[in-house]
PDB file of N, CA and C in Angstrom:
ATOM      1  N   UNK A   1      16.135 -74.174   9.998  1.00  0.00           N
ATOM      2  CA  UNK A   1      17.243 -73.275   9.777  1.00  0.00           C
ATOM      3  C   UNK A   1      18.554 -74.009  10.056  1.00  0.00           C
ATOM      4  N   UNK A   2      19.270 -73.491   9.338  1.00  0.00           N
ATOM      5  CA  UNK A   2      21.165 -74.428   9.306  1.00  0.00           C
ATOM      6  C   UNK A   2      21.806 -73.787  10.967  1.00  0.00           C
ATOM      7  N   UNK A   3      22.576 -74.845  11.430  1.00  0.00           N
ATOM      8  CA  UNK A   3      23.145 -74.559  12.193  1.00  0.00           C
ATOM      9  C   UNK A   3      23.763 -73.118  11.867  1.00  0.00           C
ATOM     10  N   UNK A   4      24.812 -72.420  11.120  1.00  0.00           N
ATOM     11  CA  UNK A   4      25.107 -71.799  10.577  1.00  0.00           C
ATOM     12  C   UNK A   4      24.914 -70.371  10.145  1.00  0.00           C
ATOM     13  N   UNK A   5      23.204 -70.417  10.376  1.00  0.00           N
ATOM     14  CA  UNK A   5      22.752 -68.975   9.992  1.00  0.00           C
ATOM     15  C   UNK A   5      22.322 -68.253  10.579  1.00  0.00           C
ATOM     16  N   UNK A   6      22.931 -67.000  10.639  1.00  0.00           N
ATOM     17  CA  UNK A   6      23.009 -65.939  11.930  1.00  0.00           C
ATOM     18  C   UNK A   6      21.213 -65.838  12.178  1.00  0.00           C
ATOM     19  N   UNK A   7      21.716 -65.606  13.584  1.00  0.00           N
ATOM     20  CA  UNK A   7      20.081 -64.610  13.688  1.00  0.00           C
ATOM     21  C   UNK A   7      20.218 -64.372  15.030  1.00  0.00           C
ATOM     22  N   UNK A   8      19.796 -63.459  15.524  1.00  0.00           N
ATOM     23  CA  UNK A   8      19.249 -62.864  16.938  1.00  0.00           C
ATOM     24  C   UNK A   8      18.783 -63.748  18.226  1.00  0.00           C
ATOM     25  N   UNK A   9      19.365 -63.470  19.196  1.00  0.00           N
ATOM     26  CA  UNK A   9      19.369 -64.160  20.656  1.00  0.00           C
ATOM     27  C   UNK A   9      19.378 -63.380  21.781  1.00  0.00           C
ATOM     28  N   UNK A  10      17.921 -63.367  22.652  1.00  0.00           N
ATOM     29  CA  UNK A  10      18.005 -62.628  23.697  1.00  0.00           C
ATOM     30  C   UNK A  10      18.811 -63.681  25.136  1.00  0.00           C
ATOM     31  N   UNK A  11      19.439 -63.373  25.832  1.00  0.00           N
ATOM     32  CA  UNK A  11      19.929 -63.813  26.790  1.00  0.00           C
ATOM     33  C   UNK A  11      20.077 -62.825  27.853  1.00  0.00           C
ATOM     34  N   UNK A  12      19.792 -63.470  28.838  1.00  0.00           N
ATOM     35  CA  UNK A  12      19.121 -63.126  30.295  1.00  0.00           C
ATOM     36  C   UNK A  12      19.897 -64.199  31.314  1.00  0.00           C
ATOM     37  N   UNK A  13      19.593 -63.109  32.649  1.00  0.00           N
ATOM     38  CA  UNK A  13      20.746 -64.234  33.306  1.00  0.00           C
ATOM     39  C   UNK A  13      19.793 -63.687  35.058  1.00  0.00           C
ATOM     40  N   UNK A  14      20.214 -64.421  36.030  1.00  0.00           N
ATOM     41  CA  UNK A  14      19.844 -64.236  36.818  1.00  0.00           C
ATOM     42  C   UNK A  14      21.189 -64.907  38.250  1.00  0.00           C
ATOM     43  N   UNK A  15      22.085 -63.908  38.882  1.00  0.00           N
ATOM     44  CA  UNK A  15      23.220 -64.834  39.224  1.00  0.00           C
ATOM     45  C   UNK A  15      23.198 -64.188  40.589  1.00  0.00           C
ATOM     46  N   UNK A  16      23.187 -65.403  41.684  1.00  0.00           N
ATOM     47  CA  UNK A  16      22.861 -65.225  42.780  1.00  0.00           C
ATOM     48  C   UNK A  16      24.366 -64.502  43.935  1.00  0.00           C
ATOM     49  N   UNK A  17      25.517 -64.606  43.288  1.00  0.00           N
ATOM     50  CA  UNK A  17      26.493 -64.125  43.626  1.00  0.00           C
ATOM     51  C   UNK A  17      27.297 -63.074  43.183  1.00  0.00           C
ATOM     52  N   UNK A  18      27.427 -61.578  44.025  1.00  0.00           N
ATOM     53  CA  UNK A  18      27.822 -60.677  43.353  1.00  0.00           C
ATOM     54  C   UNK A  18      29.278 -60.844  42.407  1.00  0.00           C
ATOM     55  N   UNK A  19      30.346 -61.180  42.541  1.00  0.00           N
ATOM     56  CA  UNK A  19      31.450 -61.902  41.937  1.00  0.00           C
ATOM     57  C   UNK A  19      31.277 -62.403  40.535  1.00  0.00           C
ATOM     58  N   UNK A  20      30.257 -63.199  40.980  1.00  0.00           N
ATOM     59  CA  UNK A  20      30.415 -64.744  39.472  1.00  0.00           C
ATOM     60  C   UNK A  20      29.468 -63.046  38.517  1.00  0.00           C
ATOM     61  N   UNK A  21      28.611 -62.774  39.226  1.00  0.00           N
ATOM     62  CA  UNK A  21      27.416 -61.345  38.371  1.00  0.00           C
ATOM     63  C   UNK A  21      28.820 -60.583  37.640  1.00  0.00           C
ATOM     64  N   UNK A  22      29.432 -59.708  38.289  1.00  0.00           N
ATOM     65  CA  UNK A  22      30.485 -58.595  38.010  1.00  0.00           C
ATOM     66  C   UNK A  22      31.096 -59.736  36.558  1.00  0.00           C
ATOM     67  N   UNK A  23      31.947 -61.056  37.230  1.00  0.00           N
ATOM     68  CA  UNK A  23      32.811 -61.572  35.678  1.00  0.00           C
ATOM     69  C   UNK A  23      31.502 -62.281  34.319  1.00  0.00           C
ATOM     70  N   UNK A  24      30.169 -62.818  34.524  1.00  0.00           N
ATOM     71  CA  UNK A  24      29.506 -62.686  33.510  1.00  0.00           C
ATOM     72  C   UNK A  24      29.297 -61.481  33.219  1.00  0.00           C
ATOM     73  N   UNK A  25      28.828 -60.384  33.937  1.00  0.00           N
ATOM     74  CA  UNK A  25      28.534 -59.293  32.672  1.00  0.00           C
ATOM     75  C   UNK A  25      29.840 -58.595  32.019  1.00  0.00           C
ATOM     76  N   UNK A  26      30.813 -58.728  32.657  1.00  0.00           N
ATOM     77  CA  UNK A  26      32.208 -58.319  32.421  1.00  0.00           C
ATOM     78  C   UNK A  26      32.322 -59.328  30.515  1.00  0.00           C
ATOM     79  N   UNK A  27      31.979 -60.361  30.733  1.00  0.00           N
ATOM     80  CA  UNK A  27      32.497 -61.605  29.777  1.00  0.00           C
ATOM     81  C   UNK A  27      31.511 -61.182  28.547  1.00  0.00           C
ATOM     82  N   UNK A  28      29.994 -60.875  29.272  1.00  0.00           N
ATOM     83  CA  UNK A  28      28.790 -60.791  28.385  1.00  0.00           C
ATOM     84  C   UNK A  28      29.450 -59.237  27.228  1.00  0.00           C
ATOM     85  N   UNK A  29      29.440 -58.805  27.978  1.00  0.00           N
ATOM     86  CA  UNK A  29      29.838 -57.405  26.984  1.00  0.00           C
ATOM     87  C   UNK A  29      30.991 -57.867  25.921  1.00  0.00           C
ATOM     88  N   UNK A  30      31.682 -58.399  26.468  1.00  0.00           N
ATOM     89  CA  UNK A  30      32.558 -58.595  25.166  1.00  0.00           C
ATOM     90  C   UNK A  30      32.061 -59.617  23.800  1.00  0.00           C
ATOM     91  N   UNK A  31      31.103 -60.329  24.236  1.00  0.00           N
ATOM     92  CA  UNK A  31      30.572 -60.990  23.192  1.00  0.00           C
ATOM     93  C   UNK A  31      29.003 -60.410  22.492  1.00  0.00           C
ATOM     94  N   UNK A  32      28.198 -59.764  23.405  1.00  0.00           N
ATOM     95  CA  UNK A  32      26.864 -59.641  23.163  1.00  0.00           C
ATOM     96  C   UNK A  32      26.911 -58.308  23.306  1.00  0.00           C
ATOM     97  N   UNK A  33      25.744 -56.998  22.976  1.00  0.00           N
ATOM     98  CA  UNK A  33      25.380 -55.925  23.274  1.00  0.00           C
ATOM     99  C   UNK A  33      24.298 -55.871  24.132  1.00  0.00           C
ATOM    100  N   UNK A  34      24.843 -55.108  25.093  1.00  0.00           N
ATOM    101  CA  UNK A  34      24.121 -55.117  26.827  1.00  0.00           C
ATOM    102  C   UNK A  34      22.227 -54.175  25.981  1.00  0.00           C
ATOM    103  N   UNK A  35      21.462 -54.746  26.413  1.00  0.00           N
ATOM    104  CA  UNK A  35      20.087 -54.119  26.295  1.00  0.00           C
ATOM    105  C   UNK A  35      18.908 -53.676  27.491  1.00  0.00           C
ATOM    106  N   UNK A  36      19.448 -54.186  28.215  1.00  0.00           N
ATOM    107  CA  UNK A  36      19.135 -53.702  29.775  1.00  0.00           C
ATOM    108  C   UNK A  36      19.594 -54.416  30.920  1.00  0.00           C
ATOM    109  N   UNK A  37      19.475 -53.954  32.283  1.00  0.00           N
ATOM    110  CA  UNK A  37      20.371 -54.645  32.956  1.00  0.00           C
ATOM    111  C   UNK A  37      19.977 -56.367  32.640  1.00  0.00           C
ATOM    112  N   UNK A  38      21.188 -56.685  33.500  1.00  0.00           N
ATOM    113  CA  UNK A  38      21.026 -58.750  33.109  1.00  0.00           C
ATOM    114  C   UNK A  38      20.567 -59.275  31.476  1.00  0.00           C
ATOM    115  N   UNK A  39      19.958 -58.655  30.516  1.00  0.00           N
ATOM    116  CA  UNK A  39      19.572 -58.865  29.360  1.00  0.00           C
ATOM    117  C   UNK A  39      20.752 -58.217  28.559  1.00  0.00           C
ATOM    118  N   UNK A  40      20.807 -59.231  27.106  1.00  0.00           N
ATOM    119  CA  UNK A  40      22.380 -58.852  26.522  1.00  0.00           C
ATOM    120  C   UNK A  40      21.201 -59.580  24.840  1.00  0.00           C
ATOM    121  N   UNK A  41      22.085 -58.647  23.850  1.00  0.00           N
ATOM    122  CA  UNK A  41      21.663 -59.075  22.799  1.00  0.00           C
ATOM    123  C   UNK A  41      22.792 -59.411  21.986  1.00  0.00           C
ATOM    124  N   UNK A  42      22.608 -60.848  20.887  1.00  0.00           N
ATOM    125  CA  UNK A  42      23.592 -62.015  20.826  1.00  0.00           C
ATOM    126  C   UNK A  42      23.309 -62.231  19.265  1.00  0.00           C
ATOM    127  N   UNK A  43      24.239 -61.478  18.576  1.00  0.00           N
ATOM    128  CA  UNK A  43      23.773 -62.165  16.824  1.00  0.00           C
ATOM    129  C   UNK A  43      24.750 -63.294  16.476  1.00  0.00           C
ATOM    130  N   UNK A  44      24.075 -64.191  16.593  1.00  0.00           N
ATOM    131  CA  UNK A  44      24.926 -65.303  15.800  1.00  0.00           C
ATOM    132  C   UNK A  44      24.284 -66.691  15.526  1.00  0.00           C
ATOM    133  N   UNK A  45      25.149 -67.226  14.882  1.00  0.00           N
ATOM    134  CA  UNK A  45      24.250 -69.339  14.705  1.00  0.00           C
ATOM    135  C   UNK A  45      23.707 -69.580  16.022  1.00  0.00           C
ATOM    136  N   UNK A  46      23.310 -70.735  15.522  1.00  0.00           N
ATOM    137  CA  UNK A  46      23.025 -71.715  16.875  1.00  0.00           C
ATOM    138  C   UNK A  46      24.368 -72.119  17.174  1.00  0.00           C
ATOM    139  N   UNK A  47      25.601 -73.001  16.298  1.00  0.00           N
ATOM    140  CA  UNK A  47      26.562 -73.612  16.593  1.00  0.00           C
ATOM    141  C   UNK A  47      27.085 -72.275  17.455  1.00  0.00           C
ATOM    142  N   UNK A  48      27.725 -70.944  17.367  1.00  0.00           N
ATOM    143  CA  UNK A  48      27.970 -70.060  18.097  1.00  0.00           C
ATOM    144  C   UNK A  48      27.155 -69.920  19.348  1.00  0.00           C
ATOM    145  N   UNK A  49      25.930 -69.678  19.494  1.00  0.00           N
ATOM    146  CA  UNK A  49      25.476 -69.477  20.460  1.00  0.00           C
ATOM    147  C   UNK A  49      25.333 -70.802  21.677  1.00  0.00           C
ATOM    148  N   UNK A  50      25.714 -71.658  21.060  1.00  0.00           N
ATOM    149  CA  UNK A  50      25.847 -73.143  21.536  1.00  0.00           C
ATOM    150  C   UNK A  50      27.393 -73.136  22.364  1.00  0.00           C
ATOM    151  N   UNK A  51      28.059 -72.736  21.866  1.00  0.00           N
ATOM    152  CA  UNK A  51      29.638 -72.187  22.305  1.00  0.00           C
ATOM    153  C   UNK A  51      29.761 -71.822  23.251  1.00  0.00           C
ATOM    154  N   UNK A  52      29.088 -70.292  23.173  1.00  0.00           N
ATOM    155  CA  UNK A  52      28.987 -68.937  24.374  1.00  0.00           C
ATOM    156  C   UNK A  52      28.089 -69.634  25.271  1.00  0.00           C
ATOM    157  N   UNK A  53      26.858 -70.405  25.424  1.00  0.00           N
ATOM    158  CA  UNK A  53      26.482 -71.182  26.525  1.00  0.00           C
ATOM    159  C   UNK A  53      27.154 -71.664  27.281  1.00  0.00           C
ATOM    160  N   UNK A  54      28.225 -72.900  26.445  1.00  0.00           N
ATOM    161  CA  UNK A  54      28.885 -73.552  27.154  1.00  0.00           C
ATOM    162  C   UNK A  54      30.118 -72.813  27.345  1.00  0.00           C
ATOM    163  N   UNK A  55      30.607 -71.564  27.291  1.00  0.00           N
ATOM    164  CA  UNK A  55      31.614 -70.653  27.746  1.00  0.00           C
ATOM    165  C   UNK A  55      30.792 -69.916  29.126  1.00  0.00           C
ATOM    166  N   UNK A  56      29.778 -69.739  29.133  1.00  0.00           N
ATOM    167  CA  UNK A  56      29.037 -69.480  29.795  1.00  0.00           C
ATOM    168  C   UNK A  56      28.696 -69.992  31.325  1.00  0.00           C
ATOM    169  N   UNK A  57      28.629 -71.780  31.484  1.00  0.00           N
ATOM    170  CA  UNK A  57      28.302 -72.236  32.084  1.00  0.00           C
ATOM    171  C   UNK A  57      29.487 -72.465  32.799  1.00  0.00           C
ATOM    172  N   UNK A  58      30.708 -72.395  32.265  1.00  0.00           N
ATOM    173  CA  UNK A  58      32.082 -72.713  32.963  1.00  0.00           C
ATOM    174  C   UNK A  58      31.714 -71.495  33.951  1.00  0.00           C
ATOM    175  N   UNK A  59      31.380 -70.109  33.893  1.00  0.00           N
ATOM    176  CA  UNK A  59      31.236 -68.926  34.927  1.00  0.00           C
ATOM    177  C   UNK A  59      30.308 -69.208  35.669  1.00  0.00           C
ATOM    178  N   UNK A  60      29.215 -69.771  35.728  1.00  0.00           N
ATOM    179  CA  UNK A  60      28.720 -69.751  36.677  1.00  0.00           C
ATOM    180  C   UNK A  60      28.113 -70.999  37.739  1.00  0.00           C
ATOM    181  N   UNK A  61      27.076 -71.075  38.713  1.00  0.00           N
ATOM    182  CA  UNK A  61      27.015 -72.018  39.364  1.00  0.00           C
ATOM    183  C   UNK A  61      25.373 -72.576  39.157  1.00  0.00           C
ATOM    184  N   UNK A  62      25.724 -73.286  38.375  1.00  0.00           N
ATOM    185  CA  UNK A  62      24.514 -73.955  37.566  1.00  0.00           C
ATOM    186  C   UNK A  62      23.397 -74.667  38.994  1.00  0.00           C
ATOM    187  N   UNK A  63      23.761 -74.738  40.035  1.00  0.00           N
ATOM    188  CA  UNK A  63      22.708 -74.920  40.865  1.00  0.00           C
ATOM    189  C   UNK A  63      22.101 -73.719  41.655  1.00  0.00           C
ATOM    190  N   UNK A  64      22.571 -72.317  41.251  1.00  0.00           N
ATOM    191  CA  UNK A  64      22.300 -71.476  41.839  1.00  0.00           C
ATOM    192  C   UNK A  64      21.678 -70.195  40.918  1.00  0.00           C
ATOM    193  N   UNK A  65      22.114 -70.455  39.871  1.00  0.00           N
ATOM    194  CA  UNK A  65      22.328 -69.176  39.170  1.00  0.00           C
ATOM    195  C   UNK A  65      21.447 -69.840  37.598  1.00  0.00           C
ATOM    196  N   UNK A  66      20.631 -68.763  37.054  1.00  0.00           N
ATOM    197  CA  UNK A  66      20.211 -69.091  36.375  1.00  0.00           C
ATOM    198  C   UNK A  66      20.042 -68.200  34.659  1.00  0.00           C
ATOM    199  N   UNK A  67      20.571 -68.540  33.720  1.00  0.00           N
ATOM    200  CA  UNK A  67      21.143 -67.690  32.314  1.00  0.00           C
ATOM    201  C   UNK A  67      20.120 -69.062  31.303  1.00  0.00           C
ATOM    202  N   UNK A  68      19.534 -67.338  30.752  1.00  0.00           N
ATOM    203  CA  UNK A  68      18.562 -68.631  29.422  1.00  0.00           C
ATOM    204  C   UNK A  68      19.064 -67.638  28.334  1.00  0.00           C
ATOM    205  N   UNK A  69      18.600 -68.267  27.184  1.00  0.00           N
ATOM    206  CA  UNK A  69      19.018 -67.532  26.021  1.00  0.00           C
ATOM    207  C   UNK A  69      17.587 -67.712  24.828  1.00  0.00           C
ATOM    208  N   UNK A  70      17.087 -66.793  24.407  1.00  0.00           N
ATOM    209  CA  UNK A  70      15.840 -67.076  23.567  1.00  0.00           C
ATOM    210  C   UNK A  70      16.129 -66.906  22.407  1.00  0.00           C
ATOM    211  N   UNK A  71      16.123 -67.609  21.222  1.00  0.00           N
ATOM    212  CA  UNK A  71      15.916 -67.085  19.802  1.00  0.00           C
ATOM    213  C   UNK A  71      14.883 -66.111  19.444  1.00  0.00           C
ATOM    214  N   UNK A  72      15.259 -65.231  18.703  1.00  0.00           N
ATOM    215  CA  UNK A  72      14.378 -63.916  18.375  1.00  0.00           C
ATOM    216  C   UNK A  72      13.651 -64.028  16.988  1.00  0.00           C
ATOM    217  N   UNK A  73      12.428 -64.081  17.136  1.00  0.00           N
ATOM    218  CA  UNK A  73      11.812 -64.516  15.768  1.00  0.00           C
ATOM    219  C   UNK A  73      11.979 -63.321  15.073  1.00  0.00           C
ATOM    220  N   UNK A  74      11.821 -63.973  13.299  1.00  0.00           N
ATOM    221  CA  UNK A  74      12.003 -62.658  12.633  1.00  0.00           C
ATOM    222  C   UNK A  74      10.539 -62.905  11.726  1.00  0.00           C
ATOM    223  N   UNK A  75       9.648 -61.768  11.249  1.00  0.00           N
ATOM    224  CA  UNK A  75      10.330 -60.435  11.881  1.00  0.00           C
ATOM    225  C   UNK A  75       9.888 -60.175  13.428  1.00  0.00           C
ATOM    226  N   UNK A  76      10.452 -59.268  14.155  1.00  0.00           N
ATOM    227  CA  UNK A  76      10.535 -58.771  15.459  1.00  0.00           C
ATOM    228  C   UNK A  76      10.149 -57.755  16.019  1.00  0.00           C
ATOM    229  N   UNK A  77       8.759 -57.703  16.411  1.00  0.00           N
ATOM    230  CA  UNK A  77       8.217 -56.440  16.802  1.00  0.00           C
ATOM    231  C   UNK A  77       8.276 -56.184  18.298  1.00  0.00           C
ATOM    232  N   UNK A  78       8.836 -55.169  19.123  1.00  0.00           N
ATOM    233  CA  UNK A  78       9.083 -54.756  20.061  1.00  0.00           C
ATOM    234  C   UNK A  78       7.811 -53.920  20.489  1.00  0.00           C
ATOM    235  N   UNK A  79       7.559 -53.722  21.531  1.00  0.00           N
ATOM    236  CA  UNK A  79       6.680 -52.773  22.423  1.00  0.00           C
ATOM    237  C   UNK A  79       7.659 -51.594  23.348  1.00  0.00           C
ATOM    238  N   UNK A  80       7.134 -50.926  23.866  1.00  0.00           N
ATOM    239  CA  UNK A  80       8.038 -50.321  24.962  1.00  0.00           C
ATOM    240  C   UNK A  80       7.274 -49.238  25.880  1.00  0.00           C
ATOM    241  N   UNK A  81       7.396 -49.232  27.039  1.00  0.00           N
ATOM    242  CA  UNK A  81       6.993 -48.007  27.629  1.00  0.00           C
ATOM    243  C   UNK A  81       8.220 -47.355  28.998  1.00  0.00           C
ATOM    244  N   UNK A  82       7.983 -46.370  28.466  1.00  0.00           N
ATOM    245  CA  UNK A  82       8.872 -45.400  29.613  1.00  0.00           C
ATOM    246  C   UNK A  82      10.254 -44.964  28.879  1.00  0.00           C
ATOM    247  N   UNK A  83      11.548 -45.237  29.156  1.00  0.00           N
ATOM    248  CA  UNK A  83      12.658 -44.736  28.464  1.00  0.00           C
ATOM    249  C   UNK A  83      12.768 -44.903  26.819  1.00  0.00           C
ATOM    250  N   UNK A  84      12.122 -46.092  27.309  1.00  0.00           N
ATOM    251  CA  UNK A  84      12.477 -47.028  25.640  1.00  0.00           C
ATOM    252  C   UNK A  84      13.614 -48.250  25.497  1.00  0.00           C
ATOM    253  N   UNK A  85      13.942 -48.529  24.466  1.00  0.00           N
ATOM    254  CA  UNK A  85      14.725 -49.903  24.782  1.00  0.00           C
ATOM    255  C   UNK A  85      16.085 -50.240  24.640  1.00  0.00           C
ATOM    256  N   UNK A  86      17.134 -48.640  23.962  1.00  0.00           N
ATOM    257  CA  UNK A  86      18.390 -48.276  24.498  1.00  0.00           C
ATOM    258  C   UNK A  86      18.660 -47.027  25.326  1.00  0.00           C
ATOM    259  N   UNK A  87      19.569 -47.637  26.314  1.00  0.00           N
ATOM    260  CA  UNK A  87      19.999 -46.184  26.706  1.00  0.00           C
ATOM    261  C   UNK A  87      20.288 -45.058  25.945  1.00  0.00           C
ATOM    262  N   UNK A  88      20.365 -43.852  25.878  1.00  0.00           N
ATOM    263  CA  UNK A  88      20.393 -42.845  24.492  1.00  0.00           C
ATOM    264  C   UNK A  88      22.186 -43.197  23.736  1.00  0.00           C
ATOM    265  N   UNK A  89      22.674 -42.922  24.733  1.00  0.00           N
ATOM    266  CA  UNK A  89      24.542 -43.336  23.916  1.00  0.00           C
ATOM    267  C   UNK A  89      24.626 -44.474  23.734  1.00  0.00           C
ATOM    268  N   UNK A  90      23.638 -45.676  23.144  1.00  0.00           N
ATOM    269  CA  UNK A  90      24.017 -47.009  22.758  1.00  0.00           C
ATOM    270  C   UNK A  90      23.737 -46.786  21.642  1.00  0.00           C
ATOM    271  N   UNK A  91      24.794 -47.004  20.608  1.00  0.00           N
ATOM    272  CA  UNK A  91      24.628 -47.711  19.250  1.00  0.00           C
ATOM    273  C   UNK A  91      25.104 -48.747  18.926  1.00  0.00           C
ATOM    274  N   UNK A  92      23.943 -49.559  17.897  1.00  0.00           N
ATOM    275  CA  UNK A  92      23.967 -51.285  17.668  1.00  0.00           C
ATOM    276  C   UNK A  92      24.667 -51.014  16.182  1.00  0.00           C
ATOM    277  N   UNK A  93      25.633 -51.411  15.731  1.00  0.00           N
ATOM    278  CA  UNK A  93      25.880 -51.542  14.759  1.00  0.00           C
ATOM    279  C   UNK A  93      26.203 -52.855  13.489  1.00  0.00           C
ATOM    280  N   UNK A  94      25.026 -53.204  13.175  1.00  0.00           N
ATOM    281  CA  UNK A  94      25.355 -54.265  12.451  1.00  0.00           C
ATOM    282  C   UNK A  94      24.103 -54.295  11.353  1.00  0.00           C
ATOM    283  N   UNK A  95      24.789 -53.923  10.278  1.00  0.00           N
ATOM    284  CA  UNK A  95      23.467 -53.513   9.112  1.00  0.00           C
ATOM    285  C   UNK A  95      22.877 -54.426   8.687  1.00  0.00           C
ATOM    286  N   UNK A  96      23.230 -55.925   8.869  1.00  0.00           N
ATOM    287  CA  UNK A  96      22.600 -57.346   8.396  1.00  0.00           C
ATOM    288  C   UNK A  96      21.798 -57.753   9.331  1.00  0.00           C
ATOM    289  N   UNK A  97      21.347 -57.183  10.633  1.00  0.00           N
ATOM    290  CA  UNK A  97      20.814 -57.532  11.149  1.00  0.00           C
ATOM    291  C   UNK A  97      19.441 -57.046  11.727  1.00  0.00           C
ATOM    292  N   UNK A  98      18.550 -57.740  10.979  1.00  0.00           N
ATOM    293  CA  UNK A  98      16.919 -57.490  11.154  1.00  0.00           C
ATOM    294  C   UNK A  98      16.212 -57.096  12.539  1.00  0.00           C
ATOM    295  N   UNK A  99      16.802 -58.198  13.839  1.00  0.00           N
ATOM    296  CA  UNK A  99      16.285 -57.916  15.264  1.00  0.00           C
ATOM    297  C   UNK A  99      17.259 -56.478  15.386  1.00  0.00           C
ATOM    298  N   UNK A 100      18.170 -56.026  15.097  1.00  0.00           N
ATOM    299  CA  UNK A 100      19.086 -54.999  15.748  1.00  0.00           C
ATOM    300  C   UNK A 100      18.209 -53.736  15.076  1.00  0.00           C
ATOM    301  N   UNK A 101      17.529 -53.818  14.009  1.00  0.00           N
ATOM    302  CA  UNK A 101      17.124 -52.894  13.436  1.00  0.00           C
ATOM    303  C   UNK A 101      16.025 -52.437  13.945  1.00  0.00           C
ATOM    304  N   UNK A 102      15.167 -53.297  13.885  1.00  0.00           N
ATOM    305  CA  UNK A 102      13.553 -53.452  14.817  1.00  0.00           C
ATOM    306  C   UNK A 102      13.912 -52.424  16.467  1.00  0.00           C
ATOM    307  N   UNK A 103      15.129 -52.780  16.728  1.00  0.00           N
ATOM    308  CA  UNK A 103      15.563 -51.999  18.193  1.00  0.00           C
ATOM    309  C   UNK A 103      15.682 -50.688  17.835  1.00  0.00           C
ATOM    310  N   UNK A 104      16.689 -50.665  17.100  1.00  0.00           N
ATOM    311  CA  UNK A 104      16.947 -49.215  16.599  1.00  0.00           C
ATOM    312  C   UNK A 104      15.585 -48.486  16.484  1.00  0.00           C
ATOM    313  N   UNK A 105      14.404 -48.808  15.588  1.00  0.00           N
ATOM    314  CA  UNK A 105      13.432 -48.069  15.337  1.00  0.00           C
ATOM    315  C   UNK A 105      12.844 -47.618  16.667  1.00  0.00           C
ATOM    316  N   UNK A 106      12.630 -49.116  17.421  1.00  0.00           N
ATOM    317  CA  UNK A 106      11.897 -49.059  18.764  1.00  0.00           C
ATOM    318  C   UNK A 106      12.569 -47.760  19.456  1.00  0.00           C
ATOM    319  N   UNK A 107      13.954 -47.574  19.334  1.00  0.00           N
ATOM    320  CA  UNK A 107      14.357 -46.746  20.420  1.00  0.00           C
ATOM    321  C   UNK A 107      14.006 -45.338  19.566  1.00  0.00           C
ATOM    322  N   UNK A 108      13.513 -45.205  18.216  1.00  0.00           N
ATOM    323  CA  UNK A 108      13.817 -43.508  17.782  1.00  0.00           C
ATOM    324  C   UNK A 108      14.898 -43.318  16.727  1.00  0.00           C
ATOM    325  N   UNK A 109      15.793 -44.247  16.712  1.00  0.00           N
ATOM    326  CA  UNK A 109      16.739 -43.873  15.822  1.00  0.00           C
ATOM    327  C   UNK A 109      16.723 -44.489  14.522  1.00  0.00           C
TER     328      UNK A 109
END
């Protein structure tokens, strides 16, 4: 696949300091859609998601704190038990996108 061509990225974070936690998820929301706590969902290239890493790593403390990011194969089948996999007032809006859709179903909508 081209640097270039969108697709779906789960990213997860794990940050050992309440501070650096509060300004990544503060930062995360503005780029990604939050999908449960610490987990954020990320449509874009690799060259983009290559970016937001390294925008990423400036926030936090790379010997302490730990943020991965997974490519989301397509197609994308989800499981779920208990609430389900958005909170009820989250809507994903982006009609080109195959993993966002797979969610949508997962959650009911």
């Amino acid at each position: 696949m081209a640097l270039n061509t969108p697709r779906g990225w789960l990213i997860t974070y794990d940050i050992t300091n309440p501070r650096r936690l509060v300004r990544l998820h503060r930062f995360l929301v503005r780029q990604a859609t939050p999908v449960q706590y610490s987990v954020f969902h990320f449509e874009g290239s690799a060259a983009q998601m290559g970016r937001l890493m390294a925008d990423i790593e400036t926030r936090i403390d790379a010997g302490t704190d730990d943020v991965r990011a997974y490519q989301l194969p397509e197609p994308l089948s989800i499981d779920t038990i208990g609430r389900g996999s958005l909170p009820g007032d989250t809507f994903l809006l982006s009609p080109t996108s195959p993993a966002l859709q797979v969610l949508l179903q997962a959650a009911g909508r």
